[in-house]
PDB file of N, CA and C in Angstrom:
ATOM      1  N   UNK A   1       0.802  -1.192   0.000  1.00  0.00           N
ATOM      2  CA  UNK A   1       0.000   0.000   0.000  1.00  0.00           C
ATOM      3  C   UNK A   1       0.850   1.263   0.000  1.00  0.00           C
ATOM      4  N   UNK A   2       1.936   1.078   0.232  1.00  0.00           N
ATOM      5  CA  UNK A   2       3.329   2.481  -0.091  1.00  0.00           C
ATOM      6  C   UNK A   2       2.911   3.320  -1.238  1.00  0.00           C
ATOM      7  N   UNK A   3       2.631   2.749  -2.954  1.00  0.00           N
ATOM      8  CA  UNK A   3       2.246   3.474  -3.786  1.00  0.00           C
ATOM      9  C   UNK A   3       0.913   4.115  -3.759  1.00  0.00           C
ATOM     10  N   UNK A   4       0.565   3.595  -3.017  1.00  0.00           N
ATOM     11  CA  UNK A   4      -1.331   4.453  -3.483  1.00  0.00           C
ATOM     12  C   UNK A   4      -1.581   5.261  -2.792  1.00  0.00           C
ATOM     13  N   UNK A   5      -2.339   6.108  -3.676  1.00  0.00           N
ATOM     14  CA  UNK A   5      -2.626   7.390  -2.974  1.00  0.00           C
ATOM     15  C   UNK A   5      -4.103   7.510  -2.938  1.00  0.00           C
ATOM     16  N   UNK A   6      -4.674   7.462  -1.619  1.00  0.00           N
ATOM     17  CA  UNK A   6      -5.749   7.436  -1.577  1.00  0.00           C
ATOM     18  C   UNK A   6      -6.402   8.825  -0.496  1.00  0.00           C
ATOM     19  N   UNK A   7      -5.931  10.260  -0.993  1.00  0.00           N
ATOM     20  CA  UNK A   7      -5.845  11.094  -0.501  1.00  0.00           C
ATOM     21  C   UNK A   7      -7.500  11.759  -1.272  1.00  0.00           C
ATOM     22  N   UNK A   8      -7.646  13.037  -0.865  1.00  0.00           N
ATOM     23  CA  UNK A   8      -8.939  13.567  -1.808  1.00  0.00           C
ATOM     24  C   UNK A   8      -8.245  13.545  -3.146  1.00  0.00           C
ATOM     25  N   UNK A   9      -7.215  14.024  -3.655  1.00  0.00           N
ATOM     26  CA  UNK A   9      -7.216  14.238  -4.999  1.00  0.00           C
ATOM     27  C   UNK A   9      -7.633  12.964  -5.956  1.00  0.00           C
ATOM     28  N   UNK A  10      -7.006  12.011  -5.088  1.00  0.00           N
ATOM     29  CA  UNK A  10      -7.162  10.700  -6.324  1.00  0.00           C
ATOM     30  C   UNK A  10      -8.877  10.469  -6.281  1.00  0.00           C
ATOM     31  N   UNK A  11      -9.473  10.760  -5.133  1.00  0.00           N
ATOM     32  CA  UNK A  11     -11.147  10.622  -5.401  1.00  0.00           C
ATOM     33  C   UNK A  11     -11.574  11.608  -6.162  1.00  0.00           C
ATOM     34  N   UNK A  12     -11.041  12.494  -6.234  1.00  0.00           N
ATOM     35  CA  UNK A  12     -11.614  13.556  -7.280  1.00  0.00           C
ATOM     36  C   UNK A  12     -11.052  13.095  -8.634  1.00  0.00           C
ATOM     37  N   UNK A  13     -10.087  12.709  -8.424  1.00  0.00           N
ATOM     38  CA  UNK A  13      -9.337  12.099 -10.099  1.00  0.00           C
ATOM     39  C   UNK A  13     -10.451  10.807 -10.555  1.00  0.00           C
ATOM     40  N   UNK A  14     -10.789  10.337  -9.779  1.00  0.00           N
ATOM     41  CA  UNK A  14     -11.752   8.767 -10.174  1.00  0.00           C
ATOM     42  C   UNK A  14     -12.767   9.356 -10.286  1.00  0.00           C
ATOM     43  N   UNK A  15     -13.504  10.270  -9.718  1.00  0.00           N
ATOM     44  CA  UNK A  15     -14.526  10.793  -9.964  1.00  0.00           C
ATOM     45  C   UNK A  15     -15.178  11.871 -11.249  1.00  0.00           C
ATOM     46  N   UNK A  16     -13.812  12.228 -11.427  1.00  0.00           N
ATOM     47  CA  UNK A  16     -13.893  12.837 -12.941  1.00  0.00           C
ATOM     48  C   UNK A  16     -13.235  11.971 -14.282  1.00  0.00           C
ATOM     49  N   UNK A  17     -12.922  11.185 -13.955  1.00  0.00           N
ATOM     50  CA  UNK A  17     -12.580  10.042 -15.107  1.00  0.00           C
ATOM     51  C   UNK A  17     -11.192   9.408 -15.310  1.00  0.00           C
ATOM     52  N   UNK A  18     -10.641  10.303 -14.334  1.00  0.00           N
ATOM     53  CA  UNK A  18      -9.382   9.957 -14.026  1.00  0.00           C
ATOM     54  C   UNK A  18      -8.581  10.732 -14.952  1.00  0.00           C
ATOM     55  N   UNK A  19      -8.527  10.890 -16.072  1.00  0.00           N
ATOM     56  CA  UNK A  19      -8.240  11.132 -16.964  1.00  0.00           C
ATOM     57  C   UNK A  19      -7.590  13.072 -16.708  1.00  0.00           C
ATOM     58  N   UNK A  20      -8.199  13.471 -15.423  1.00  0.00           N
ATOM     59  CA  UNK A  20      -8.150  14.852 -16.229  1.00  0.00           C
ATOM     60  C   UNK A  20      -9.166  15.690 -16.648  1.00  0.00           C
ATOM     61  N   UNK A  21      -9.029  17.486 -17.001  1.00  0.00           N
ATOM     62  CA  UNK A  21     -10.186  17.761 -18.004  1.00  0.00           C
ATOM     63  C   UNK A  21     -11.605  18.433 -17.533  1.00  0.00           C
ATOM     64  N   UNK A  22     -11.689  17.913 -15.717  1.00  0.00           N
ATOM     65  CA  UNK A  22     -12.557  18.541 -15.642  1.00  0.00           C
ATOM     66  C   UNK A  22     -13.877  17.480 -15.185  1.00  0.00           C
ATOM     67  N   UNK A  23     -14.878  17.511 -14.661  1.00  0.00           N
ATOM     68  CA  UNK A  23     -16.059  16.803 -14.559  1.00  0.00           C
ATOM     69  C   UNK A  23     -17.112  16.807 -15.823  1.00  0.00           C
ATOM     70  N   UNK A  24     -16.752  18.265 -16.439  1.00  0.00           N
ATOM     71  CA  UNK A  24     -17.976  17.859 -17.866  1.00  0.00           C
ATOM     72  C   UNK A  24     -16.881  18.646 -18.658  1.00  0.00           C
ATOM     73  N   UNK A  25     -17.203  17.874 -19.691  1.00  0.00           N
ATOM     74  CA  UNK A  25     -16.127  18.142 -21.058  1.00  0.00           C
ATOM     75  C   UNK A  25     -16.744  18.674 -21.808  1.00  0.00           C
ATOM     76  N   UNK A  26     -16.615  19.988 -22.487  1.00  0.00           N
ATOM     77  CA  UNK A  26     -16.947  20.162 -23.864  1.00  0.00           C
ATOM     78  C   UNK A  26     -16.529  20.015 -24.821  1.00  0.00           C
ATOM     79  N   UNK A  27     -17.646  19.507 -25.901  1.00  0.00           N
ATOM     80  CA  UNK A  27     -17.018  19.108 -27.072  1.00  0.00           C
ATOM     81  C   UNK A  27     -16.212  20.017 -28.072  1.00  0.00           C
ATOM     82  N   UNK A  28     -16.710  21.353 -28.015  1.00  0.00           N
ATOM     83  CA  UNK A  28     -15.532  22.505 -28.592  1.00  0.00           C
ATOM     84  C   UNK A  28     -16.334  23.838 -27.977  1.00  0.00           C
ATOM     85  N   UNK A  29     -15.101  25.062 -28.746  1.00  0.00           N
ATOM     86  CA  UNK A  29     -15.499  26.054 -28.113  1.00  0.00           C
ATOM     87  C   UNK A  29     -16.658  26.932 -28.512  1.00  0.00           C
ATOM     88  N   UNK A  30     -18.089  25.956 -29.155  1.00  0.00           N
ATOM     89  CA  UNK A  30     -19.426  27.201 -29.711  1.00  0.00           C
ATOM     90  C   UNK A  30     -20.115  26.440 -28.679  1.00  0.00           C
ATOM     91  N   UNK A  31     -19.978  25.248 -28.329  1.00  0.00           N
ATOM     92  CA  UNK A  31     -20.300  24.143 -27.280  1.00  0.00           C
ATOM     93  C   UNK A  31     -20.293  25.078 -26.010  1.00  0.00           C
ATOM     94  N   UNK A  32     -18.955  25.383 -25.442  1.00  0.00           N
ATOM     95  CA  UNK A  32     -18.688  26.081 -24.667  1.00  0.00           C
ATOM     96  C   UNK A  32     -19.817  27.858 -24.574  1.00  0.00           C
ATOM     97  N   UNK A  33     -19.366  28.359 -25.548  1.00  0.00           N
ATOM     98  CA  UNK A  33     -20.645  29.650 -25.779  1.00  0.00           C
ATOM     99  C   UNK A  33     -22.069  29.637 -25.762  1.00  0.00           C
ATOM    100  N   UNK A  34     -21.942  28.184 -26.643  1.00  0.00           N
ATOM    101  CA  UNK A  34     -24.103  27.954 -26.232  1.00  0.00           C
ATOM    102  C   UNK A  34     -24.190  28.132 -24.821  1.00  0.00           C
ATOM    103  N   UNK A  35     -23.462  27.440 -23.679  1.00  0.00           N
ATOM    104  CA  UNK A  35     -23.831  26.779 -22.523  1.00  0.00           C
ATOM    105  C   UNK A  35     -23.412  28.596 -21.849  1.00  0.00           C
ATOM    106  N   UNK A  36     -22.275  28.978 -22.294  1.00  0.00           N
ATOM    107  CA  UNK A  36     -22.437  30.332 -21.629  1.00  0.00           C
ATOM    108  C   UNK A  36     -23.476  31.403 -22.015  1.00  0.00           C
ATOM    109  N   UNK A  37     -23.581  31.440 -22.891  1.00  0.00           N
ATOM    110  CA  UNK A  37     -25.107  32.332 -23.633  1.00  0.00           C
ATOM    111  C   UNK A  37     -26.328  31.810 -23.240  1.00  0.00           C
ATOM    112  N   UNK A  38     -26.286  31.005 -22.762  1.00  0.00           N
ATOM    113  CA  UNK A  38     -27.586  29.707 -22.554  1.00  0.00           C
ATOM    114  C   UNK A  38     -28.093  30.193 -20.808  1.00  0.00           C
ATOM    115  N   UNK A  39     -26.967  30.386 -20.443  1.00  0.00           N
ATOM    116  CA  UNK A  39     -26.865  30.313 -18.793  1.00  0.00           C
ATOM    117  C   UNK A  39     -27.235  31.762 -18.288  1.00  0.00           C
ATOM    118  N   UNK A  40     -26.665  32.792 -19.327  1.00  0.00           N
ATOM    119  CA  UNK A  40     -26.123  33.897 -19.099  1.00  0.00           C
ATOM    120  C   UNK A  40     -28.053  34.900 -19.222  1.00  0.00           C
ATOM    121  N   UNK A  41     -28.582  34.023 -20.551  1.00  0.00           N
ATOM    122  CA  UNK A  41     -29.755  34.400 -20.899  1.00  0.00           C
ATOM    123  C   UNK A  41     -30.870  33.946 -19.685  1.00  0.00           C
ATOM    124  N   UNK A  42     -30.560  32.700 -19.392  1.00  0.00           N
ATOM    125  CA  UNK A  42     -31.679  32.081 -18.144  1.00  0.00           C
ATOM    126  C   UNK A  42     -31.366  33.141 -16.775  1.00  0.00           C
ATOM    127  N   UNK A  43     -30.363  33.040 -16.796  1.00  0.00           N
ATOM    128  CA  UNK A  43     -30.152  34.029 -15.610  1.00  0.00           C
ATOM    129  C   UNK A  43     -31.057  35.658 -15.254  1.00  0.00           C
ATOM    130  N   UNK A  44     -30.174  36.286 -16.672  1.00  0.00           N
ATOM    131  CA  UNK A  44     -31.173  37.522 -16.727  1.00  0.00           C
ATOM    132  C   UNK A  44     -32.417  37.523 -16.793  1.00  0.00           C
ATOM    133  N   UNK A  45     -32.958  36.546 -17.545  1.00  0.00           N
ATOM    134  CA  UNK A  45     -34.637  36.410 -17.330  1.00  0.00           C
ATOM    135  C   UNK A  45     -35.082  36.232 -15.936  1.00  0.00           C
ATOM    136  N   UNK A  46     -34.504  35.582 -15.244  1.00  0.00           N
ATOM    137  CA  UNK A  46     -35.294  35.236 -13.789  1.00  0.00           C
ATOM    138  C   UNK A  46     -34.667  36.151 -13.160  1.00  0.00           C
ATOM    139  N   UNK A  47     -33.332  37.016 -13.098  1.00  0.00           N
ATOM    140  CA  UNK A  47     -33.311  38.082 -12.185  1.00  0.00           C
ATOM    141  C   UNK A  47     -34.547  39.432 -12.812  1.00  0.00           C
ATOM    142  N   UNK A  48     -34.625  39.554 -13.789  1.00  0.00           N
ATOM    143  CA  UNK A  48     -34.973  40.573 -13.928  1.00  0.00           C
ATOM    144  C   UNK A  48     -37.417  40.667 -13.759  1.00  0.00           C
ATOM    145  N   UNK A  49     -37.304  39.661 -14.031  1.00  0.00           N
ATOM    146  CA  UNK A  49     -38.742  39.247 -13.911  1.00  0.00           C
ATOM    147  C   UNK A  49     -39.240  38.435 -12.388  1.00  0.00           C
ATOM    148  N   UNK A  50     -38.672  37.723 -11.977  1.00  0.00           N
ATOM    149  CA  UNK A  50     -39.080  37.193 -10.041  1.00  0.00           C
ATOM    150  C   UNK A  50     -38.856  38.253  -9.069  1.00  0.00           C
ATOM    151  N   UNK A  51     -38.177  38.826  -9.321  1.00  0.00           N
ATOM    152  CA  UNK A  51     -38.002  40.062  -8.130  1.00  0.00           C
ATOM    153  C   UNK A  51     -38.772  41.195  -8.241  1.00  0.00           C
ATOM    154  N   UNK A  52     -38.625  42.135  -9.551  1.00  0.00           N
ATOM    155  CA  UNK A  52     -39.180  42.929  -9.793  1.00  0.00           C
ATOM    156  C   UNK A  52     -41.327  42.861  -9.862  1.00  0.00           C
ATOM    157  N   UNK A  53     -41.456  41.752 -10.280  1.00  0.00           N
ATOM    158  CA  UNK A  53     -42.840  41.678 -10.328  1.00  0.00           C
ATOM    159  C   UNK A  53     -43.400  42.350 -11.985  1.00  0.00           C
ATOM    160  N   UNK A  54     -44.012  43.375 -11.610  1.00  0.00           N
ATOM    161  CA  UNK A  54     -44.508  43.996 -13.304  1.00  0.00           C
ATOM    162  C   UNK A  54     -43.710  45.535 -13.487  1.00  0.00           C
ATOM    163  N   UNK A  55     -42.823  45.844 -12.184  1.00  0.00           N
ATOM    164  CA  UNK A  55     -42.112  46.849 -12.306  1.00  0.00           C
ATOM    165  C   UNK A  55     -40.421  46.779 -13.175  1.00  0.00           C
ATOM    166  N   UNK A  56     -40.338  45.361 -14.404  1.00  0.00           N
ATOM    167  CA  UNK A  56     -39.224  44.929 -15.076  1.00  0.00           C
ATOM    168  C   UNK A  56     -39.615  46.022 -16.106  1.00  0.00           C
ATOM    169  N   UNK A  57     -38.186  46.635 -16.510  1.00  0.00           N
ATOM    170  CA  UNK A  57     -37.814  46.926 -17.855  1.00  0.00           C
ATOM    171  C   UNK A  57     -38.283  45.832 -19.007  1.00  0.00           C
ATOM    172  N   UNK A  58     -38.959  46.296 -19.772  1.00  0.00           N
ATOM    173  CA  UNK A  58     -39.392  45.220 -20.772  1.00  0.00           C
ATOM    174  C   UNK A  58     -38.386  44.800 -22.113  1.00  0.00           C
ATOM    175  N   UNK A  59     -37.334  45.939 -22.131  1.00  0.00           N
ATOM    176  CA  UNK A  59     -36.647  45.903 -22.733  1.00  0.00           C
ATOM    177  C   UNK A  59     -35.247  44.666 -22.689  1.00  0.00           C
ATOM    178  N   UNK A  60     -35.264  44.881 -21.238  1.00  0.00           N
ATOM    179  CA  UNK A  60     -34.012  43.963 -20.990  1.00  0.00           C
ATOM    180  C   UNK A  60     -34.627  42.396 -20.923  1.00  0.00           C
ATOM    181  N   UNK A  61     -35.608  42.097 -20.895  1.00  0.00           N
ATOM    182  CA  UNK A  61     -36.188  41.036 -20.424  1.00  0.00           C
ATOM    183  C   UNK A  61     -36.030  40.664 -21.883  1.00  0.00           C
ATOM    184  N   UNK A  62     -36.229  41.133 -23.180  1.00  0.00           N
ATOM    185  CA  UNK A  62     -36.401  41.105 -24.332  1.00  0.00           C
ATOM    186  C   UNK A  62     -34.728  40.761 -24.996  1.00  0.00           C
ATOM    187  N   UNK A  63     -34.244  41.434 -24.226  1.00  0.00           N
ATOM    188  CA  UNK A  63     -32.897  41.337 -24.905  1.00  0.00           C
ATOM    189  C   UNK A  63     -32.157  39.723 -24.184  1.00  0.00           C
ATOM    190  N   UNK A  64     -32.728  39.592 -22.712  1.00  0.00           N
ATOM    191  CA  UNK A  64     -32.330  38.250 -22.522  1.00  0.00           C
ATOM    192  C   UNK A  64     -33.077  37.043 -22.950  1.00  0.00           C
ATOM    193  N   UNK A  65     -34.104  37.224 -23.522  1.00  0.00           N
ATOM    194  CA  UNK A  65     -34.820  36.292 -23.952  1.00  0.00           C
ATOM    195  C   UNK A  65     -33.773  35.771 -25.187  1.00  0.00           C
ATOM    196  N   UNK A  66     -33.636  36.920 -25.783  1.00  0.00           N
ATOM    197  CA  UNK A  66     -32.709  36.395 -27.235  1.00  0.00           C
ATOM    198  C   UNK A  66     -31.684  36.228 -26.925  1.00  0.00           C
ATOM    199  N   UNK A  67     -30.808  36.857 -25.667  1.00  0.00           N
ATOM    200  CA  UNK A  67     -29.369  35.509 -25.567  1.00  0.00           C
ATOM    201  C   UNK A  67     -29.751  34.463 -25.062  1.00  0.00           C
ATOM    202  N   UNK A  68     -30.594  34.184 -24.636  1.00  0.00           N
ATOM    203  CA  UNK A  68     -31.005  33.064 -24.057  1.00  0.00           C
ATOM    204  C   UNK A  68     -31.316  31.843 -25.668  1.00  0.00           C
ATOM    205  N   UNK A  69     -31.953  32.353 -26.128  1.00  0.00           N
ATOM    206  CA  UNK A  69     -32.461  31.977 -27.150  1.00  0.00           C
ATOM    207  C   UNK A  69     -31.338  31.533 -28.812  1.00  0.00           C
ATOM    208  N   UNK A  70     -30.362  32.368 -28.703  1.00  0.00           N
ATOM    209  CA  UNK A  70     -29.422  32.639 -29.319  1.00  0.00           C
ATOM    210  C   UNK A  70     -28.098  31.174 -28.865  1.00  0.00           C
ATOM    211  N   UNK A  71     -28.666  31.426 -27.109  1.00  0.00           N
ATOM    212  CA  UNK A  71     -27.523  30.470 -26.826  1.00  0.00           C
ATOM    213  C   UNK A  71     -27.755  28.796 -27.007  1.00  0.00           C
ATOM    214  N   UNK A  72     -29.138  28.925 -26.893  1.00  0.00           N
ATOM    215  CA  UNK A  72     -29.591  27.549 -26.820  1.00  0.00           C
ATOM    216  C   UNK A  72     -29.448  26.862 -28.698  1.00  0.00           C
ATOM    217  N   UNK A  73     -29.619  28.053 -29.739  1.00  0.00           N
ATOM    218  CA  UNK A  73     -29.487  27.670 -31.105  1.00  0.00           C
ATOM    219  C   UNK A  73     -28.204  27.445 -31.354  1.00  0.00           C
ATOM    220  N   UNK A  74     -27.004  28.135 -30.715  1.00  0.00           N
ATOM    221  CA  UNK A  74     -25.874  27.434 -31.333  1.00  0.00           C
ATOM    222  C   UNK A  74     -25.478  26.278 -30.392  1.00  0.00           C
ATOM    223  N   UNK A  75     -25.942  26.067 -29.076  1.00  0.00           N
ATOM    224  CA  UNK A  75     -25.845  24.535 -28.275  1.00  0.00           C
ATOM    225  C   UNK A  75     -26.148  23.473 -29.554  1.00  0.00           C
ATOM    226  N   UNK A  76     -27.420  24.047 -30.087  1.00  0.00           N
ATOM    227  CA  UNK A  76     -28.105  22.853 -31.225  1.00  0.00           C
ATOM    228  C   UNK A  76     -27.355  22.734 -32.095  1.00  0.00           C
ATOM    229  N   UNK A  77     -26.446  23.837 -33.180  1.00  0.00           N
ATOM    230  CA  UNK A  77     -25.740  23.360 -34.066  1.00  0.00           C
ATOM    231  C   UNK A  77     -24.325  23.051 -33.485  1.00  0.00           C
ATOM    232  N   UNK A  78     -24.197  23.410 -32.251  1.00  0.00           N
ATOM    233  CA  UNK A  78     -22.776  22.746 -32.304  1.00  0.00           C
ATOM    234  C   UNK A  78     -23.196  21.117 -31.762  1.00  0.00           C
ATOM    235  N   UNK A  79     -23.982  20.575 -31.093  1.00  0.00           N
ATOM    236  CA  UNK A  79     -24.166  18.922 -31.238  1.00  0.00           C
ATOM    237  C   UNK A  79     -24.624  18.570 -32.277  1.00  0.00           C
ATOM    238  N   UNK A  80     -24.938  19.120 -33.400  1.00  0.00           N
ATOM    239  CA  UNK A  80     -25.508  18.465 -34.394  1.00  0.00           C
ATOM    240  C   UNK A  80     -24.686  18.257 -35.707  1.00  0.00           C
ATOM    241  N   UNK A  81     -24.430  16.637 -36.238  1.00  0.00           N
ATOM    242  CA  UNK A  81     -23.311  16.316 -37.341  1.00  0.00           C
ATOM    243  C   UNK A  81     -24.143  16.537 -38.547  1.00  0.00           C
ATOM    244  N   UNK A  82     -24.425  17.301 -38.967  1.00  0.00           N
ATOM    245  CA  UNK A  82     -25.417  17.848 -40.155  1.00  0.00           C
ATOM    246  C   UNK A  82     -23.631  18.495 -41.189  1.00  0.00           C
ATOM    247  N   UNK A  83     -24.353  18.251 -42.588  1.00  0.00           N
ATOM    248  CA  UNK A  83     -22.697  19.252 -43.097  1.00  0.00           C
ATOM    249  C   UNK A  83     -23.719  21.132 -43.335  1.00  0.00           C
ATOM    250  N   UNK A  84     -24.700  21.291 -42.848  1.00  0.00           N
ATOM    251  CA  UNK A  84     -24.809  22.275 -42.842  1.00  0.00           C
ATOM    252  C   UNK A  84     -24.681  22.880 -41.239  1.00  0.00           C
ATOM    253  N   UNK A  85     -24.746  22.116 -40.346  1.00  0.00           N
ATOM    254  CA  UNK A  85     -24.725  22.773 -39.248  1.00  0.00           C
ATOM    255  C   UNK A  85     -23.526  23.539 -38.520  1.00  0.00           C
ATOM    256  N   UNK A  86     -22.203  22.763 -39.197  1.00  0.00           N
ATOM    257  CA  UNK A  86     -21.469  23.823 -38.794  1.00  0.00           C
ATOM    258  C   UNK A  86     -20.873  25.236 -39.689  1.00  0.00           C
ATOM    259  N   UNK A  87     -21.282  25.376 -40.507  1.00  0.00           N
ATOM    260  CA  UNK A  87     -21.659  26.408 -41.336  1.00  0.00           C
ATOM    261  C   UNK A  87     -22.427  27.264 -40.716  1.00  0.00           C
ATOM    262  N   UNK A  88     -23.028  26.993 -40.676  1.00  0.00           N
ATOM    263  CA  UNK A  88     -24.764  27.811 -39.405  1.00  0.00           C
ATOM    264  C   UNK A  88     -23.794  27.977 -37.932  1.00  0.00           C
ATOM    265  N   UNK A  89     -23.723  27.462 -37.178  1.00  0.00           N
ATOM    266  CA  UNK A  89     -23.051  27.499 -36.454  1.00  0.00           C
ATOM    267  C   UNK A  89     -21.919  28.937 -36.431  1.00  0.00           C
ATOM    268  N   UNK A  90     -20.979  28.488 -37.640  1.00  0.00           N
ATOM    269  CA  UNK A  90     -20.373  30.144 -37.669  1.00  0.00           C
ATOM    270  C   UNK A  90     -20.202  31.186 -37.948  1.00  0.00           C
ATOM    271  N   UNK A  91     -21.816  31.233 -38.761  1.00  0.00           N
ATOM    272  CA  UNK A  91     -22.357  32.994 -39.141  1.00  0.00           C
ATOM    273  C   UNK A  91     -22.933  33.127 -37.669  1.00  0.00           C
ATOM    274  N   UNK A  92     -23.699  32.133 -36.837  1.00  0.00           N
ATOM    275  CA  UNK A  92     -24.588  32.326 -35.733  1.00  0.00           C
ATOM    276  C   UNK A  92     -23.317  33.216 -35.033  1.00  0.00           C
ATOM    277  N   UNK A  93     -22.263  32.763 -34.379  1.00  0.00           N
ATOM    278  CA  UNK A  93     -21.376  33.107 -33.733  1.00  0.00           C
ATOM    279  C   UNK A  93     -20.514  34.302 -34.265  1.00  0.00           C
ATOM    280  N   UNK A  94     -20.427  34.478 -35.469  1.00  0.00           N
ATOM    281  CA  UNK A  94     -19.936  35.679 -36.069  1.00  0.00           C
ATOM    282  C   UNK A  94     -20.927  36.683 -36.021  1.00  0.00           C
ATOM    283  N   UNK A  95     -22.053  36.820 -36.153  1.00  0.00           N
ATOM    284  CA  UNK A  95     -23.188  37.240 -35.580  1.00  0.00           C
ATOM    285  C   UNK A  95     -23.047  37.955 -34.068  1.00  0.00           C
ATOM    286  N   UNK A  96     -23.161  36.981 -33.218  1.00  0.00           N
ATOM    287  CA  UNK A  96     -23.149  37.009 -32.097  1.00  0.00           C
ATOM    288  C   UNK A  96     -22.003  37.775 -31.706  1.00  0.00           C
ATOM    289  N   UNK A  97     -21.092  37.699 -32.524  1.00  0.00           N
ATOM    290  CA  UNK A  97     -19.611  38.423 -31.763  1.00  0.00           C
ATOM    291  C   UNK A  97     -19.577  39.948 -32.282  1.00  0.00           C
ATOM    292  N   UNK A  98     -20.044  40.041 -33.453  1.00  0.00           N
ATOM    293  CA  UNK A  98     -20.329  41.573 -33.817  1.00  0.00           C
ATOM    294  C   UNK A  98     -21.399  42.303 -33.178  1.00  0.00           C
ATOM    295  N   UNK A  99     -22.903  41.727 -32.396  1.00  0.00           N
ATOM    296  CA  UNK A  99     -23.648  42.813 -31.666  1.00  0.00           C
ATOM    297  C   UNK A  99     -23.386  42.309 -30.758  1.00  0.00           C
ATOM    298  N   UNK A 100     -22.463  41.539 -29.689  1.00  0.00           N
ATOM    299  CA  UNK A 100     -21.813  41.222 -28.434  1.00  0.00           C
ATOM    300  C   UNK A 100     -20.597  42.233 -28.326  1.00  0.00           C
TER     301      UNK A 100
END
């Protein structure tokens, strides 16, 4: 038992695959942006609408609807092996990076 290390790290190492990398992997980096645009949009919607009641800016609620919305469409083309989807995929994001 001299070699093993059975300290927290190695349970965190078995627990993420051992391997490294992290607990959830993304598959690339529009993968990565859906899930941040995705998160970023859910967020602003529920801060700006549960607290406030009917006293929300309607504007901003509008504008997170569509990152929200924005983020969840390139989640879709970046899991999807279509030969048009990653095409779509990087006007969506070229898009996204010019009114971002």
């Amino acid at each position: 038992m001299a070699g093993m290390n059975n300290g927290p790290l190695a349970i965190a190492g078995e627990y993420r695959g051992g391997g490294g990398g992290g607990f959830f992997r993304l598959r690339n980096r529009r993968h990565g942006a859906g899930l941040y645009l995705a998160a970023w949009g859910g967020a602003g919607i529920l801060s700006t609408t549960v607290p406030g009641g009917l006293a929300v800016n309607r504007d901003h609620v509008m504008f997170y609807f569509i990152v929200l919305m924005a983020g969840v469409l390139l989640l879709l083309l970046s899991l999807v092996d279509l030969p048009w989807g990653e095409g779509a995929a990087a006007r969506l994001e070229g898009l996204l990076g010019a009114v971002l």
